[in-house]
N, C-alpha and C. Protein backbone atom coordinates (compact mmCIF):
# COMPACT_ATOMS: atom_id res chain seq x y z
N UNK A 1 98.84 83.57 94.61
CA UNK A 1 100.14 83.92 95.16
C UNK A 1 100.42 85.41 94.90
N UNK A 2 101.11 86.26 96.02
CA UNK A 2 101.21 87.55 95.98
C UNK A 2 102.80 87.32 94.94
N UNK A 3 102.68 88.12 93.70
CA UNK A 3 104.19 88.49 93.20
C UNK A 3 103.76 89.59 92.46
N UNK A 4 104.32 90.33 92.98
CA UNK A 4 104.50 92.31 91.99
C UNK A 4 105.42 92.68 91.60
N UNK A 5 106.26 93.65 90.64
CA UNK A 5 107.20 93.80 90.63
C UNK A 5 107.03 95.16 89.85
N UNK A 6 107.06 96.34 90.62
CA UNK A 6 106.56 97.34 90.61
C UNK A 6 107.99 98.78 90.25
N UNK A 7 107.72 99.40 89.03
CA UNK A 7 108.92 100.70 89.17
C UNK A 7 108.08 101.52 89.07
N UNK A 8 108.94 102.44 90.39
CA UNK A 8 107.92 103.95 90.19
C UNK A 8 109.08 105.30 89.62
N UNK A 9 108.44 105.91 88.60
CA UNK A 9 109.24 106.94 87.99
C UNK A 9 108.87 108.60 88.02
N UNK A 10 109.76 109.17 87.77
CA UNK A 10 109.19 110.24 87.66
C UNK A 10 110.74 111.44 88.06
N UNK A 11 110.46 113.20 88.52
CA UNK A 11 111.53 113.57 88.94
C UNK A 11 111.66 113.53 90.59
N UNK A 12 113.17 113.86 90.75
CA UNK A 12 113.33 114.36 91.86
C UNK A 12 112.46 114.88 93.03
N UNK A 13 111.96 115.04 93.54
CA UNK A 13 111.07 115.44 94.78
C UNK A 13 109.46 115.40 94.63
N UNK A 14 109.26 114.30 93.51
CA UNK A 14 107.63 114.32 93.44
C UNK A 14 107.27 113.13 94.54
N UNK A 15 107.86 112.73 95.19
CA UNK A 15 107.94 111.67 96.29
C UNK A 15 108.01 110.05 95.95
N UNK A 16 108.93 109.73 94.45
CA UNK A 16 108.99 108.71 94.17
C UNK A 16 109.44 107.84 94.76
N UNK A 17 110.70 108.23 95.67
CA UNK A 17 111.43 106.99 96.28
C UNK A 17 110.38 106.73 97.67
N UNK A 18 109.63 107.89 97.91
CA UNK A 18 108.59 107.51 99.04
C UNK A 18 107.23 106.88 99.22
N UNK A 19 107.19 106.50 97.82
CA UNK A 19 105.78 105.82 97.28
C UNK A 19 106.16 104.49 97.94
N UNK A 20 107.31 104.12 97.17
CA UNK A 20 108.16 102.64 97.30
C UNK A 20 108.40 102.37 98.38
N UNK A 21 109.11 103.14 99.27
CA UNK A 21 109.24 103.24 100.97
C UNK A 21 107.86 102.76 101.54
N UNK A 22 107.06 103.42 100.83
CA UNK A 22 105.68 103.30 102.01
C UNK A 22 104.96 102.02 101.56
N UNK A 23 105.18 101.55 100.31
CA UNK A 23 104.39 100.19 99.73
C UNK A 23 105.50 99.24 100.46
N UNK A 24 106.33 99.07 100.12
CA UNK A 24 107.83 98.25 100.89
C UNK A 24 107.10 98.18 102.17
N UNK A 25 107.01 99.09 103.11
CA UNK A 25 106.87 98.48 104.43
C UNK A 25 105.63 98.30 104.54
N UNK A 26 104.42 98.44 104.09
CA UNK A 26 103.60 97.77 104.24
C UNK A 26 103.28 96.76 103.61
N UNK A 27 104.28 95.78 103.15
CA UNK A 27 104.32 94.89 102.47
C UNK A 27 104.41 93.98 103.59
N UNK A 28 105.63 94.75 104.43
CA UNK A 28 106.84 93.87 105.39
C UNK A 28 105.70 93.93 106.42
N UNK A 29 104.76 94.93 106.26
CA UNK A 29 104.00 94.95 107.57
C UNK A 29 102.61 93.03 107.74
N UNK A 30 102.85 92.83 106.19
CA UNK A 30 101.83 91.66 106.33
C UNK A 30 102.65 90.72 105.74
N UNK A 31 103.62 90.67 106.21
CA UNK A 31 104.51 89.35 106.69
C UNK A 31 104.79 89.07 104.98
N UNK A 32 105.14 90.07 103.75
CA UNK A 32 105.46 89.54 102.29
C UNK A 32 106.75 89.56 102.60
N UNK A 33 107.64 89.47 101.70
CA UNK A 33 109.12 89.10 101.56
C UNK A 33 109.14 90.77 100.23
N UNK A 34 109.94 91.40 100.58
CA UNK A 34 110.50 92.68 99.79
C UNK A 34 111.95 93.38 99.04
N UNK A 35 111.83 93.65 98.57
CA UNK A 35 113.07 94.32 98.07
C UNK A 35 112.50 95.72 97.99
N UNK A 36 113.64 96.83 97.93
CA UNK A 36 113.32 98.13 97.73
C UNK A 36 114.24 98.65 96.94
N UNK A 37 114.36 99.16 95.58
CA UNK A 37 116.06 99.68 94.94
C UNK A 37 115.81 101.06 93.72
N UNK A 38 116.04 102.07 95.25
CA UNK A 38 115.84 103.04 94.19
C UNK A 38 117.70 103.87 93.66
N UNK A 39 117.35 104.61 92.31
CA UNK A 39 117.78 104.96 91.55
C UNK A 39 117.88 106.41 91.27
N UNK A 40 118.86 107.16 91.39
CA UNK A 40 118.21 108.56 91.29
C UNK A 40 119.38 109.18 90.69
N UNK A 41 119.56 110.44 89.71
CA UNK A 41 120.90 111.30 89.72
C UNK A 41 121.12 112.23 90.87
N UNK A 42 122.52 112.38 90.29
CA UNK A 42 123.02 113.44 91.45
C UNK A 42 122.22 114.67 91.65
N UNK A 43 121.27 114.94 90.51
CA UNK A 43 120.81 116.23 90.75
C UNK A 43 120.07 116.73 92.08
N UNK A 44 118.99 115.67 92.26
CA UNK A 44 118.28 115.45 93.25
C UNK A 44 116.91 116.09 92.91
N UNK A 45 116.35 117.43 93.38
CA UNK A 45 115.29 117.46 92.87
C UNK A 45 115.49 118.12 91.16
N UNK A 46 114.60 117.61 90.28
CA UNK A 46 114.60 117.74 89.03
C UNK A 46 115.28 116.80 88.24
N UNK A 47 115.72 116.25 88.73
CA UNK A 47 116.38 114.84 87.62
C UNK A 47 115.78 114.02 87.95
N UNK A 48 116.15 112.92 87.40
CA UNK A 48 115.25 111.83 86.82
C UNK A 48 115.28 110.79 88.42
N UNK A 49 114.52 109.99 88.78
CA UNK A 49 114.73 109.27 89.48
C UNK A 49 113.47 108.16 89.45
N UNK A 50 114.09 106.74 90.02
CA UNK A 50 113.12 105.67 90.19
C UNK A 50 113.42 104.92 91.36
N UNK A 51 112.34 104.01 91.47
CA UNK A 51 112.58 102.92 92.63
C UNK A 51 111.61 101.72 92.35
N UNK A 52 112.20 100.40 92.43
CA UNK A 52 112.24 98.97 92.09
C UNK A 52 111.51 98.64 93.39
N UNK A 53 110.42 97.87 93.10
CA UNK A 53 109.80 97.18 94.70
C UNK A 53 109.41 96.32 93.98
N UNK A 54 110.29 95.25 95.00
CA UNK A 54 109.15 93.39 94.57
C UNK A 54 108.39 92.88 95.84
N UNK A 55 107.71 92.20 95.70
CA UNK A 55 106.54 91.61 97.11
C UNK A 55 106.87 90.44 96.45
N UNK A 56 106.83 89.56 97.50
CA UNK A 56 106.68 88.21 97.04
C UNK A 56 106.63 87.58 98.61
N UNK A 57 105.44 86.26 97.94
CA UNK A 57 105.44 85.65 99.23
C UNK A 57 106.74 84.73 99.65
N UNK A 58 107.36 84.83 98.62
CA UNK A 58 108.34 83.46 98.08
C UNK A 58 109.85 84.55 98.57
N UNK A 59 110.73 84.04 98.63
CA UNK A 59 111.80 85.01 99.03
C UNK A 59 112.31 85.72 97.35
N UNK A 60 112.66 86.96 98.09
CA UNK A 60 112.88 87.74 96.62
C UNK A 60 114.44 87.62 96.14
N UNK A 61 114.91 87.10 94.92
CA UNK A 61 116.15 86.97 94.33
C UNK A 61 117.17 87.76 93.84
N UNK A 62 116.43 88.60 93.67
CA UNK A 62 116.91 90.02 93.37
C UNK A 62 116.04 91.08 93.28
N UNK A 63 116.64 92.57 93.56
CA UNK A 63 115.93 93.64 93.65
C UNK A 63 116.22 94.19 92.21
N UNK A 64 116.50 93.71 91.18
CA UNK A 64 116.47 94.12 90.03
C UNK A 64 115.10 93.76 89.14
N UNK A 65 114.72 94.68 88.67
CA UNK A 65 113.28 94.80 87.63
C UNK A 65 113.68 95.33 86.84
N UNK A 66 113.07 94.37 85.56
CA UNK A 66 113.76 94.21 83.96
C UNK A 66 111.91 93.93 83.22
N UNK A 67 111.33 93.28 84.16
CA UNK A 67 109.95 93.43 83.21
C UNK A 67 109.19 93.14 84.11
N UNK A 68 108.62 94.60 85.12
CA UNK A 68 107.70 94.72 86.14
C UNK A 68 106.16 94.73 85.55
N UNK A 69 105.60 93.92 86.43
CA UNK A 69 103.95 94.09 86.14
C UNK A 69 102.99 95.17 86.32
N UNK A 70 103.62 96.13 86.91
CA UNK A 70 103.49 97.66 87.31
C UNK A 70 104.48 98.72 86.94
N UNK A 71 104.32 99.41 86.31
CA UNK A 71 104.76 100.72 86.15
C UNK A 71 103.76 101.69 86.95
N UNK A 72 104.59 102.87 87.64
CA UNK A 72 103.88 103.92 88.09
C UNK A 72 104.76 105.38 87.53
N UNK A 73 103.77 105.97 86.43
CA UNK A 73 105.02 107.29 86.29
C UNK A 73 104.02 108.73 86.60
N UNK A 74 105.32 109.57 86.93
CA UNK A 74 104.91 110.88 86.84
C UNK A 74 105.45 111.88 86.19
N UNK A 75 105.98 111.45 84.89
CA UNK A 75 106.61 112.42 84.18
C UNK A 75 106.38 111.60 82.28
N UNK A 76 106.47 112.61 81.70
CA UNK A 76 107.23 112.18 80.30
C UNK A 76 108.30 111.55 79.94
N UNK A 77 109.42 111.85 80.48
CA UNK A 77 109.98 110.89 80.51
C UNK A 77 110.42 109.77 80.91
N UNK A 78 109.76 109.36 81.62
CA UNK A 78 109.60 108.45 82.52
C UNK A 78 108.79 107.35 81.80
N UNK A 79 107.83 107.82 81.29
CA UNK A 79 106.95 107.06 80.67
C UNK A 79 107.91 106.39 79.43
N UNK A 80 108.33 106.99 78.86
CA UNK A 80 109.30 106.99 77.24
C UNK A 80 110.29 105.57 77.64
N UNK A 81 110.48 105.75 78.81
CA UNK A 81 111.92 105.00 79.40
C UNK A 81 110.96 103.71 80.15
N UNK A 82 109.80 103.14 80.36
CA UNK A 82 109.41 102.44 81.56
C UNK A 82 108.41 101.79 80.93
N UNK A 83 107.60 102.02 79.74
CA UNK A 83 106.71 101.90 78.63
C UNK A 83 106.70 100.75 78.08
N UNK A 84 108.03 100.62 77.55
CA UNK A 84 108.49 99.06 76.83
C UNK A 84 108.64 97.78 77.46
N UNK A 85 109.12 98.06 78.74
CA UNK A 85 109.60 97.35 79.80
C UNK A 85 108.16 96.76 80.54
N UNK A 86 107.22 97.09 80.60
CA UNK A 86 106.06 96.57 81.38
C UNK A 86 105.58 95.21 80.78
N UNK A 87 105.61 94.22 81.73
CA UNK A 87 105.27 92.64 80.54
C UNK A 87 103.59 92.75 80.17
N UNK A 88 103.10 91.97 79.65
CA UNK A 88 102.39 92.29 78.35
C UNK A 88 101.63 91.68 79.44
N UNK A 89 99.91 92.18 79.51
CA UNK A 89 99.10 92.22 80.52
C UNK A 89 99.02 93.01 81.73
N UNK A 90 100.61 93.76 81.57
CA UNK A 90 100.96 94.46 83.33
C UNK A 90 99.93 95.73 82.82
N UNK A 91 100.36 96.71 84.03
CA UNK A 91 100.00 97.83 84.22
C UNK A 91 100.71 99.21 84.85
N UNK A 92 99.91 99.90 83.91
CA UNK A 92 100.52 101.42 84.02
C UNK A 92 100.15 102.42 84.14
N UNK A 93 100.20 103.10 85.37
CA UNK A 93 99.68 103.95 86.16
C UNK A 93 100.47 105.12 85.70
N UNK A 94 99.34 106.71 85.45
CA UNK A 94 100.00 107.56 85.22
C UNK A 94 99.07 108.98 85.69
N UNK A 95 100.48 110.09 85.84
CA UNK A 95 99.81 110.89 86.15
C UNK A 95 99.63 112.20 84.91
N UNK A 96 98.24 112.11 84.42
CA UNK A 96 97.24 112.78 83.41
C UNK A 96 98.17 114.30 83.26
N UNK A 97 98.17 115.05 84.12
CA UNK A 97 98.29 116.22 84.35
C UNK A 97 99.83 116.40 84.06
N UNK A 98 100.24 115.51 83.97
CA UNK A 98 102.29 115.46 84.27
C UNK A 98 102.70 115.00 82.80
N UNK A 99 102.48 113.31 81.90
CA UNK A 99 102.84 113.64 81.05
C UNK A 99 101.69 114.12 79.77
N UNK A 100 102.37 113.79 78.93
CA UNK A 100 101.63 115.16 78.08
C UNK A 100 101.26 114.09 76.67
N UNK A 101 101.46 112.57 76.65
CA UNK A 101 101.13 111.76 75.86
C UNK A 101 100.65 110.10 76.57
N UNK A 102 99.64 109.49 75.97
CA UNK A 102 99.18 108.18 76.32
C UNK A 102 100.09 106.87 75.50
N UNK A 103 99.93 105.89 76.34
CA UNK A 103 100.63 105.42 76.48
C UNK A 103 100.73 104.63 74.88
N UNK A 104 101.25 103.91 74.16
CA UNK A 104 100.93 103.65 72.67
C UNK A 104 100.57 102.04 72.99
N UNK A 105 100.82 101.05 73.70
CA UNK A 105 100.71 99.96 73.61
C UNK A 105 99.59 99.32 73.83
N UNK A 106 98.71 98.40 73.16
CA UNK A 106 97.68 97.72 73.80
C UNK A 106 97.62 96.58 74.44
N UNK A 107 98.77 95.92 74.52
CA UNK A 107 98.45 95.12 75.45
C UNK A 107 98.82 94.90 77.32
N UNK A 108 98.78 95.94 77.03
CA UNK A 108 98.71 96.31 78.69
C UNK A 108 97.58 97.32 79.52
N UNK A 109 97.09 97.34 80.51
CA UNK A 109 95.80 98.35 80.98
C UNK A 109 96.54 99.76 81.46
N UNK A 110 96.24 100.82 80.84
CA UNK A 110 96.72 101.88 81.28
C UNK A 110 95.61 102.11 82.69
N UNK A 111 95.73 102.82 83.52
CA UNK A 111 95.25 104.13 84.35
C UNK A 111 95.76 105.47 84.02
N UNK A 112 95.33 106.64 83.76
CA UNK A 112 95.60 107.72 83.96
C UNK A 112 94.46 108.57 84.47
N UNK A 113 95.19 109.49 85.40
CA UNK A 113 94.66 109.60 86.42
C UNK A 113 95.30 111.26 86.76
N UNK A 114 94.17 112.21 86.74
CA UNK A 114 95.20 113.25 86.68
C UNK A 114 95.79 114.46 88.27
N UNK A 115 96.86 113.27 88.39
CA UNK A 115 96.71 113.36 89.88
C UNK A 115 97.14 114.58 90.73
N UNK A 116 97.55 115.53 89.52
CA UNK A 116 97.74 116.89 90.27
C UNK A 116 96.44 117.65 90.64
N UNK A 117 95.85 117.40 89.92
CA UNK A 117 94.18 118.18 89.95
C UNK A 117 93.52 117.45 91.57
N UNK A 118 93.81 116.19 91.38
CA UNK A 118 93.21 115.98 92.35
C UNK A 118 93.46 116.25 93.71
N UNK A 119 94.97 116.03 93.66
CA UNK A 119 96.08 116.32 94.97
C UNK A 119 95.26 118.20 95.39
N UNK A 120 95.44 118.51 94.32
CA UNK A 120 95.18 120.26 94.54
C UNK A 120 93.98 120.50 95.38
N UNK A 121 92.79 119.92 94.57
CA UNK A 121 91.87 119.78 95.27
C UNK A 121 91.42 119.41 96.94
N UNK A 122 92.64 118.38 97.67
CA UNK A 122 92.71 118.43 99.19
C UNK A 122 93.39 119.15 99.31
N UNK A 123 94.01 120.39 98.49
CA UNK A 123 94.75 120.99 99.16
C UNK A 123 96.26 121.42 99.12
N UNK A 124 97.35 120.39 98.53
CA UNK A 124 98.70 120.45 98.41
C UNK A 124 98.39 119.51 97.18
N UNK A 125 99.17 119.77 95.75
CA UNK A 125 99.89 119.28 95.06
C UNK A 125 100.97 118.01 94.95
N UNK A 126 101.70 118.36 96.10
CA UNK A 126 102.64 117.57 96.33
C UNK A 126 101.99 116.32 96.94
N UNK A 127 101.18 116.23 97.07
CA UNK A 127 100.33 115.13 97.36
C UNK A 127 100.07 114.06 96.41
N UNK A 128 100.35 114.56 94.91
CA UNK A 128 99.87 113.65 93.98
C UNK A 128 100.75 112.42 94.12
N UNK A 129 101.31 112.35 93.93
CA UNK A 129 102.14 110.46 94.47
C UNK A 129 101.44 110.03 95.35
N UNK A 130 100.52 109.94 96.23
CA UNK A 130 99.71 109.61 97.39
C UNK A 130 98.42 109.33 96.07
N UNK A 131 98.03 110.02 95.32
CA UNK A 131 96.56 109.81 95.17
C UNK A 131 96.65 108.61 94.05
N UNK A 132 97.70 108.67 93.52
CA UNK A 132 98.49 107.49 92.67
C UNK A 132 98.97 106.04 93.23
N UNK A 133 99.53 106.29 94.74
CA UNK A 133 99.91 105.64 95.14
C UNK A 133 98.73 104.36 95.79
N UNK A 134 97.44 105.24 96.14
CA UNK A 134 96.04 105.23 96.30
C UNK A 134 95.78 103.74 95.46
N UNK A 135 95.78 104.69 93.96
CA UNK A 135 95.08 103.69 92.57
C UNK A 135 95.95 102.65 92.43
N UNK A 136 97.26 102.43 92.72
CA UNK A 136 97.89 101.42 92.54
C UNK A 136 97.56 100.32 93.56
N UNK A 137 97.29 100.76 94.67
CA UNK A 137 97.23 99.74 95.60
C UNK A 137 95.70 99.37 95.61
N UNK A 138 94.86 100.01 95.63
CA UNK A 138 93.41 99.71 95.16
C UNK A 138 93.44 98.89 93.81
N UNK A 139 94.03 99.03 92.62
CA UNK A 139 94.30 98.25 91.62
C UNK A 139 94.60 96.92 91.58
N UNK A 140 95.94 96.85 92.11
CA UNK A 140 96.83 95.76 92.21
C UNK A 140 96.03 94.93 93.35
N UNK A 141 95.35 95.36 94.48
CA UNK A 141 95.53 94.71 95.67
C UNK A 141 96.83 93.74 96.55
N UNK A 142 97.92 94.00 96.14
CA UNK A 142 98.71 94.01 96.74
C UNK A 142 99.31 93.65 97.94
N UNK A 143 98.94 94.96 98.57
CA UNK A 143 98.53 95.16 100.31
C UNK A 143 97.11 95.92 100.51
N UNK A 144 96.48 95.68 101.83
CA UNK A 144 95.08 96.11 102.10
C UNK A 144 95.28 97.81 102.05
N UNK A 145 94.55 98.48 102.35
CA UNK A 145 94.86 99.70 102.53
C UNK A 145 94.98 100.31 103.75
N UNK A 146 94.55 99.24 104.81
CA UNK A 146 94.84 99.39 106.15
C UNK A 146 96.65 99.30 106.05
N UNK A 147 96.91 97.78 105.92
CA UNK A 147 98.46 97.76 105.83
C UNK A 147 98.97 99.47 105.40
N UNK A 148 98.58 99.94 104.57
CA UNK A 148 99.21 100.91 103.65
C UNK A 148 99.04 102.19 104.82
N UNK A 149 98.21 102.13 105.35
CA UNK A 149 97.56 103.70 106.05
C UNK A 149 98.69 103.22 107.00
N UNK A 150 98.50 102.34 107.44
CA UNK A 150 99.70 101.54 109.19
C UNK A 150 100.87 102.34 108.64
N UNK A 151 101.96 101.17 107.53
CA UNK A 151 102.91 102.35 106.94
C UNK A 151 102.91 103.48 107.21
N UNK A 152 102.22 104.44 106.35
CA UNK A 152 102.39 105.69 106.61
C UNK A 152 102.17 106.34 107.73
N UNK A 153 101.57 105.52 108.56
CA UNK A 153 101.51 106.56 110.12
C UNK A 153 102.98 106.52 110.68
N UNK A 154 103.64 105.03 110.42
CA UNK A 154 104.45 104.62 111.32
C UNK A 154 105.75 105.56 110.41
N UNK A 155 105.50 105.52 109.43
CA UNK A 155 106.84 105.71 108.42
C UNK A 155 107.10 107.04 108.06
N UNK A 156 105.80 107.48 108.04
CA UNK A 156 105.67 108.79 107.42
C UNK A 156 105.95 110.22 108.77
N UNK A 157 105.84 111.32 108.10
CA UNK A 157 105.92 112.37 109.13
C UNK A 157 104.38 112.73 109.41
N UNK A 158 104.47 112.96 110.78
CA UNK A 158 102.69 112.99 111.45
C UNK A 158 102.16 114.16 111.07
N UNK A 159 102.55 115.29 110.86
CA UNK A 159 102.01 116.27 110.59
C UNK A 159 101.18 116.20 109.21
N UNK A 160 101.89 115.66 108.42
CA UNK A 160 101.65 115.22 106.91
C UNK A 160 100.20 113.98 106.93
N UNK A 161 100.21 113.18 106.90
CA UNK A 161 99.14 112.03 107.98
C UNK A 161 97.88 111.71 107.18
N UNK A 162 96.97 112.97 107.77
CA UNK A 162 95.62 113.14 107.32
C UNK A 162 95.58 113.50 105.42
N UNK A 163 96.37 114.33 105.47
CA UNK A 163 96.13 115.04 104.15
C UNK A 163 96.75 113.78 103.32
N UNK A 164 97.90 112.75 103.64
CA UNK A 164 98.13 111.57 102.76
C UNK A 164 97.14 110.76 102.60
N UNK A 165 96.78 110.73 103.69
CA UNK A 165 95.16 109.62 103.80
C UNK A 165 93.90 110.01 103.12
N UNK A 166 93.69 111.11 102.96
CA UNK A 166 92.83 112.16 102.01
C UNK A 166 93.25 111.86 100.43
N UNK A 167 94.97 111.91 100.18
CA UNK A 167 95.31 111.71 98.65
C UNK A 167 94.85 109.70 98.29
N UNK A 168 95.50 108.90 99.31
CA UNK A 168 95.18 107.58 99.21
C UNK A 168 94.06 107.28 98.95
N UNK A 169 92.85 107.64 99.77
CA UNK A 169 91.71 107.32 99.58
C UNK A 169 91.14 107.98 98.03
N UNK A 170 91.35 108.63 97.85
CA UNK A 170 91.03 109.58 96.17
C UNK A 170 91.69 108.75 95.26
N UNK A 171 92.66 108.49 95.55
CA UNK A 171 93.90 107.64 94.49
C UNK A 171 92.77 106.35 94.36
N UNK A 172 91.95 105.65 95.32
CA UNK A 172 91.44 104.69 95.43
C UNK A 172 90.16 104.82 94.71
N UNK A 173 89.50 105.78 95.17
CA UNK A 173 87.99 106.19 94.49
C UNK A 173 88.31 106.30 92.96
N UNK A 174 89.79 107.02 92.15
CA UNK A 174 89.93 107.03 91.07
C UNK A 174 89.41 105.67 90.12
N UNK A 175 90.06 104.88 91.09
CA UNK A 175 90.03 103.47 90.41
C UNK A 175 88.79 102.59 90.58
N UNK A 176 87.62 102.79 91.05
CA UNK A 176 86.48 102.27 91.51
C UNK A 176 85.74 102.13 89.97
């Protein structure tokens, strides 16, 4: 049975609430049942922000996550705040290059993954939520990565496209 319950963290404009956007509808795209509930301060870029995604084949009860089987962060603090909260076996995806400590707990599987280096490497930086977004869904299996590429053509801005599909697929090879 498909059930995830996934928070992605990190700041303002590293494309957190758009990770969730793009897993969300390609969720909806293979007929799962979703919630989407992101969280952000007023600051906007540079403050803190998150977003809550559940899949379920089963209808979802609430869009509140209190002990997700996925964590995805891109910051230090993020990690500090999202760390405790992951249930025991979940997983936690992180980006190497962003925070600046591993994670302390063992009973959960870290990834880190240092996804600015890699993002850089196709090219844009701002890409790293894509190459993350990649390892999570290659990880989890979730949704296929077709579903995921569909999303982002349909969801995403076209110009942008190739070079996301470039970070996804890397995000994926990370995790091989």
């Amino acid at each position: 049975m498909v059930f995830q319950e996934i928070i992605f963290a990190g700041f303002g404009g590293q494309g957190i609430l758009s990770m969730g956007k793009f897993l969300a509808h390609a969720a909806m795209e293979t007929d799962l049942n979703v919630s989407w509930l992101p969280s952000y301060g007023p600051e906007m870029r540079g403050g803190t922000c998150n977003c809550a995604v559940t899949i379920s084949e089963e209808a979802v009860g609430s869009p509140i996550v209190t002990e997700p089987s996925t964590v995805l962060v891109m910051n230090r603090p993020s990690l500090d705040k999202f760390e405790p909260m992951v249930r025991p076996g979940g997983l936690l995806i992180m980006d190497s290059n962003l925070v600046d400590r591993f994670p302390v707990r063992s009973d959960i599987e870290v990834i880190a993954i240092p996804a600015q280096k890699e993002a850089e490497e196709i090219g844009k930086k701002t890409i790293a939520n894509m190459v993350l977004l990649g390892a999570l869904v290659k990880r989890t299996e979730v949704v296929s990565e077709e579903a995921l590429l569909k999303a982002l053509k349909e969801h995403g801005r076209e110009e942008f496209y190739e070079m996301n599909k470039k970070a996804i697929e890397k995000g994926m090879d990370c995790v091989k």
